[in-house]
Protein backbone atom coordinates (compact mmCIF):
# COMPACT_ATOMS: atom_id res chain seq x y z
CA UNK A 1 8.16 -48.49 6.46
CA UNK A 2 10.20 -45.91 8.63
CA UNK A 3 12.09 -44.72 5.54
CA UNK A 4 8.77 -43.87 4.10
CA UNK A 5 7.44 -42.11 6.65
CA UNK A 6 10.81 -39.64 7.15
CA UNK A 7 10.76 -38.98 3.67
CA UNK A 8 7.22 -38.75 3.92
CA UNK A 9 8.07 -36.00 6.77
CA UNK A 10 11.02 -34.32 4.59
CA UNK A 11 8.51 -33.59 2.22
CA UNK A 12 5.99 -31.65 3.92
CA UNK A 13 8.82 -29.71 5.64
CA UNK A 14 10.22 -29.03 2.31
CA UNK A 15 6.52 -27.94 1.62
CA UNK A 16 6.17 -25.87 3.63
CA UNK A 17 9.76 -24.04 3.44
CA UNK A 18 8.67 -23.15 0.23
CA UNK A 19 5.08 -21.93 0.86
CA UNK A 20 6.72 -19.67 4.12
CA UNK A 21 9.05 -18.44 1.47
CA UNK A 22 6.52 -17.86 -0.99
CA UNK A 23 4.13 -16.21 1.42
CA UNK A 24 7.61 -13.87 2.89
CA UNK A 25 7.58 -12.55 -0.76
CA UNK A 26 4.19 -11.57 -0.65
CA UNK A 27 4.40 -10.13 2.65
CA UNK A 28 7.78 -8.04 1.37
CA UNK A 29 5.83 -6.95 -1.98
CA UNK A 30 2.79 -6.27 -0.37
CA UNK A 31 4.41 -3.70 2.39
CA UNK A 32 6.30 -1.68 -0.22
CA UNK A 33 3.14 -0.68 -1.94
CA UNK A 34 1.82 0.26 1.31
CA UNK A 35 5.06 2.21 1.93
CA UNK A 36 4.85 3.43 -1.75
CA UNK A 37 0.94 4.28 -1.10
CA UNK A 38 1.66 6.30 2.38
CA UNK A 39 3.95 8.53 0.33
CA UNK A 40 1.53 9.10 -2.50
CA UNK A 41 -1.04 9.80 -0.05
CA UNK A 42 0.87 12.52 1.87
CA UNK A 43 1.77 14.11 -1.19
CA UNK A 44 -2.40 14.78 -2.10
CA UNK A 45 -2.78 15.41 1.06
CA UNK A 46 0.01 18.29 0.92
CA UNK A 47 -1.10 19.50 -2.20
CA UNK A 48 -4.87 19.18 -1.03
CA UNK A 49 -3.90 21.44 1.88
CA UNK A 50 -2.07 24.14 -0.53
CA UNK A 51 -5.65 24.24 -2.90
CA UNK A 52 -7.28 25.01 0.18
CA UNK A 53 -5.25 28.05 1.56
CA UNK A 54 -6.04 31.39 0.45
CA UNK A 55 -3.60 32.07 -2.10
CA UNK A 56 -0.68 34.78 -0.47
CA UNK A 57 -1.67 37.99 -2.08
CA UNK A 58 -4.70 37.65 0.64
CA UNK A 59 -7.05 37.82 -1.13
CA UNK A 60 -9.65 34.70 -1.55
CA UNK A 61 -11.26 33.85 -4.82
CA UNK A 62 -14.72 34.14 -4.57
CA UNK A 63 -16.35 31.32 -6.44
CA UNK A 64 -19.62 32.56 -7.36
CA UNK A 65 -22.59 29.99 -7.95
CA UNK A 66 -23.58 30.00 -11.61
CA UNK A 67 -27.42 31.31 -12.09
CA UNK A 68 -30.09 28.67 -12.10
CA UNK A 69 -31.88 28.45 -15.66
């Protein structure tokens, strides 16, 4: 009966070594596409920023609002 219940209690320990591990991958996956997304997203924001500026001749485009028909 005591066998039983150690191996009963290796088990779940093995169990749950391998769901920590499991869930460690995830974790590791999961923050390199948030590193992965950071940089994407301060490259747009960079290149959002240059769109923006007046270009460096100084003078701004005028966008002029197409007539209503």
């Amino acid at each position: 009966m005591e066998e039983i219940r150690i191996s009963n209690i290796e088990s779940s320990v093995a169990f749950q070594d391998r769901t920590i591990e499991e869930l460690s991958e995830v974790i590791h996956r999961q923050q390199q596409e948030i590193d992965d997304l950071k940089l994407q997203y301060t490259k747009v924001m960079a290149r959002l920023d240059s769109v923006e500026q007046p270009s460096e001749s100084g003078s701004e485009q005028v966008v002029e609002i197409p007539p209503h028909y």
